[in-house]
Protein backbone atom coordinates (compact mmCIF):
# COMPACT_ATOMS: atom_id res chain seq x y z
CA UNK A 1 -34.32 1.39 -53.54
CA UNK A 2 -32.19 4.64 -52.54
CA UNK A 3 -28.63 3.20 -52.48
CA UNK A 4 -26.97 1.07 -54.92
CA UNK A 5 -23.33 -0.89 -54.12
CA UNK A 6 -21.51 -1.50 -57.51
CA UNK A 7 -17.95 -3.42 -58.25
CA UNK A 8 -16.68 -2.20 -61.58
CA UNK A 9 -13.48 -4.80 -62.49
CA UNK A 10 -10.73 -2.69 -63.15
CA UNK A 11 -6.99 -2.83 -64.18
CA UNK A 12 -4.11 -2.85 -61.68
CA UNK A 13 -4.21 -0.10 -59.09
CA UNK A 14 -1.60 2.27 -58.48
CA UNK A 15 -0.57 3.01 -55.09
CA UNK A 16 -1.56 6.93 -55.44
CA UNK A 17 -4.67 5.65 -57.15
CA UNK A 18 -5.81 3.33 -54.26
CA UNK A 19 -4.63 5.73 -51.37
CA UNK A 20 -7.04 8.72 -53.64
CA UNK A 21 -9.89 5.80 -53.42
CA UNK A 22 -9.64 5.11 -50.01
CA UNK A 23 -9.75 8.75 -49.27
CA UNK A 24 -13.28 8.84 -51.10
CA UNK A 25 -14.45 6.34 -48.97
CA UNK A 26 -14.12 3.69 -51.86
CA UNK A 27 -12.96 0.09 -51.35
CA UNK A 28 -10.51 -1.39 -53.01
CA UNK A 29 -10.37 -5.36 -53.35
CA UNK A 30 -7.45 -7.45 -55.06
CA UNK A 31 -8.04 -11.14 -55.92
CA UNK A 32 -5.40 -12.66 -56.98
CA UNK A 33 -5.88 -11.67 -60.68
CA UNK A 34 -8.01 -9.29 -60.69
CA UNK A 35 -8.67 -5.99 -59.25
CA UNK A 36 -12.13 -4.57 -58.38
CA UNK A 37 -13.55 -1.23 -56.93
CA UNK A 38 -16.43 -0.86 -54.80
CA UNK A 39 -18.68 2.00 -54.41
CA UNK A 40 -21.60 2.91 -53.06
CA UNK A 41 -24.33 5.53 -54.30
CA UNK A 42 -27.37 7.14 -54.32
CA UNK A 43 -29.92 6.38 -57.05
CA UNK A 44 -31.09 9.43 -58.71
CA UNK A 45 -34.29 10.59 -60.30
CA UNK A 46 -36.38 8.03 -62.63
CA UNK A 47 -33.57 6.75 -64.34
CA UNK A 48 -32.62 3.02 -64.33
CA UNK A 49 -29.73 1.60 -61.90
CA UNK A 50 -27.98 0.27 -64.46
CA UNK A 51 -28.02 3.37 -67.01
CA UNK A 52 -26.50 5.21 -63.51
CA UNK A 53 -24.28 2.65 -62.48
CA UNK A 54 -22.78 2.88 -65.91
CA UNK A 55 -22.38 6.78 -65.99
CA UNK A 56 -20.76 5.99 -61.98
CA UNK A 57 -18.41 3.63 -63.48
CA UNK A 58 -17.46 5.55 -65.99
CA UNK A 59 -16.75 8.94 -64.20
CA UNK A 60 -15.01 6.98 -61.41
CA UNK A 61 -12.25 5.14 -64.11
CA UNK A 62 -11.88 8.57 -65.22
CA UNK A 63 -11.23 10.63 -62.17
CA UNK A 64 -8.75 8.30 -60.47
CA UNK A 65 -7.56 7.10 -64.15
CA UNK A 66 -7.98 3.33 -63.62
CA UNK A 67 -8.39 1.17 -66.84
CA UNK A 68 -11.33 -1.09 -67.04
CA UNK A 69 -10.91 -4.27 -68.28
CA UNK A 70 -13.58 -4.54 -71.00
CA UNK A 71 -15.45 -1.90 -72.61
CA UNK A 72 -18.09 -0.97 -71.32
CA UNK A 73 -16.62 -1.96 -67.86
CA UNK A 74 -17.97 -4.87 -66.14
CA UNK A 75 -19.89 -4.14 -63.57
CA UNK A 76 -21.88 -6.03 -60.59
CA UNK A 77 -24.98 -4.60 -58.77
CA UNK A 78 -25.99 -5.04 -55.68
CA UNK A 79 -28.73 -4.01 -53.15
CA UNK A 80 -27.34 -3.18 -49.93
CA UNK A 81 -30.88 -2.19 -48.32
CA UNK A 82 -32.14 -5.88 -49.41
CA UNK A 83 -35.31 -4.06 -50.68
CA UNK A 84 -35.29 -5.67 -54.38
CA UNK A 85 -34.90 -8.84 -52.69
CA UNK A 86 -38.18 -8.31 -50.68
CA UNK A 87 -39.35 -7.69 -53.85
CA UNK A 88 -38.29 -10.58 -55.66
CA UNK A 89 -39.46 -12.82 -52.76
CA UNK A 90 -42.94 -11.57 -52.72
CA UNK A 91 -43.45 -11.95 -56.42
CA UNK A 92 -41.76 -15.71 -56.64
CA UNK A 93 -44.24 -16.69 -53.61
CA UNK A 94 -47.31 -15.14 -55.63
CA UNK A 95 -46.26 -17.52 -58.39
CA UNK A 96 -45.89 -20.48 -56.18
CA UNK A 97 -49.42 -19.46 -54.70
CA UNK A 98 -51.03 -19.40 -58.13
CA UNK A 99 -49.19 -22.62 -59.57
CA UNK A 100 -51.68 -24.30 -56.57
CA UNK A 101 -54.94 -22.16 -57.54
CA UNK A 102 -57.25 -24.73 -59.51
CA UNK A 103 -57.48 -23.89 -63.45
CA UNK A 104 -60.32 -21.17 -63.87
CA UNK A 105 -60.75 -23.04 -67.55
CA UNK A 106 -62.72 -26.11 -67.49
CA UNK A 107 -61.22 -28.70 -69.92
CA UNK A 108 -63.37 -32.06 -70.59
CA UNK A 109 -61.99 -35.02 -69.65
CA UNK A 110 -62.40 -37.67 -72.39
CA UNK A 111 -64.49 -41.29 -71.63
CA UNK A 112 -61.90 -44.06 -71.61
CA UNK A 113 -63.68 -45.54 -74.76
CA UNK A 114 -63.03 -42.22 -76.63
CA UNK A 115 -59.37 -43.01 -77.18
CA UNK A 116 -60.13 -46.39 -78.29
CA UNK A 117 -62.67 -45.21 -81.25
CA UNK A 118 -59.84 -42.66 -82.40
CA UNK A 119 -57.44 -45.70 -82.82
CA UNK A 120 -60.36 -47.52 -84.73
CA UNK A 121 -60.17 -49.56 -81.76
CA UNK A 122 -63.74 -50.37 -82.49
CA UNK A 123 -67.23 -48.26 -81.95
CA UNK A 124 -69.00 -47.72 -78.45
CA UNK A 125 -71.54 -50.04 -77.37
CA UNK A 126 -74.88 -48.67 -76.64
């Protein structure tokens, strides 16, 4: 994955503040309530997404002074390539493949009479 699309949920947004965002090539969406920013960026080094999308959201509330809404902000991921969801995909059909693969241990299957002499049903005939 090289590029990561995040929505951090954010206070209300100024006018200057949204114009400055816009500029940065940021969106800005306002739903009814609530206010969210979106961004997108590159992911960086061995580090996890999320550990970077929380340093993103945090320099981004602080360089256009927006006030998140909880702390830490909330945040949403999202893949915009669609290559986790490749991912994903191949490893839920593996698991649907091997839920069909017969059972490499051999359990015994017990006589019918079996049951009936562990209930003191009576003994077996011979």
């Amino acid at each position: 994955m090289e590029r990561v699309q995040l929505a951090i949920e954010v206070g209300p947004v100024t006018a200057d503040a949204r114009a400055r965002l816009e500029a940065a090539g940021h969106h800005v969406r306002h739903d009814g309530q609530g206010w969210k920013v979106i961004v997108e960026a590159k992911i960086l080094g061995q580090h996890s997404v999320r550990a970077q999308a929380h340093v993103l959201a945090h320099d981004l509330l602080h360089d256009f002074e927006l006030e998140a809404l909880t702390q830490p902000p909330a945040i949403a991921i999202r893949d915009p390539d669609g290559v986790l969801d490749i991912a994903d995909t191949e490893v839920m059909l593996d698991g649907v493949r091997r839920s069909y693969d017969p059972d490499p241990l051999r359990r015994e299957v017990p006589h019918w009479w079996q049951r009936h002499v562990e209930l003191g049903l009576g003994e077996r005939r011979r």
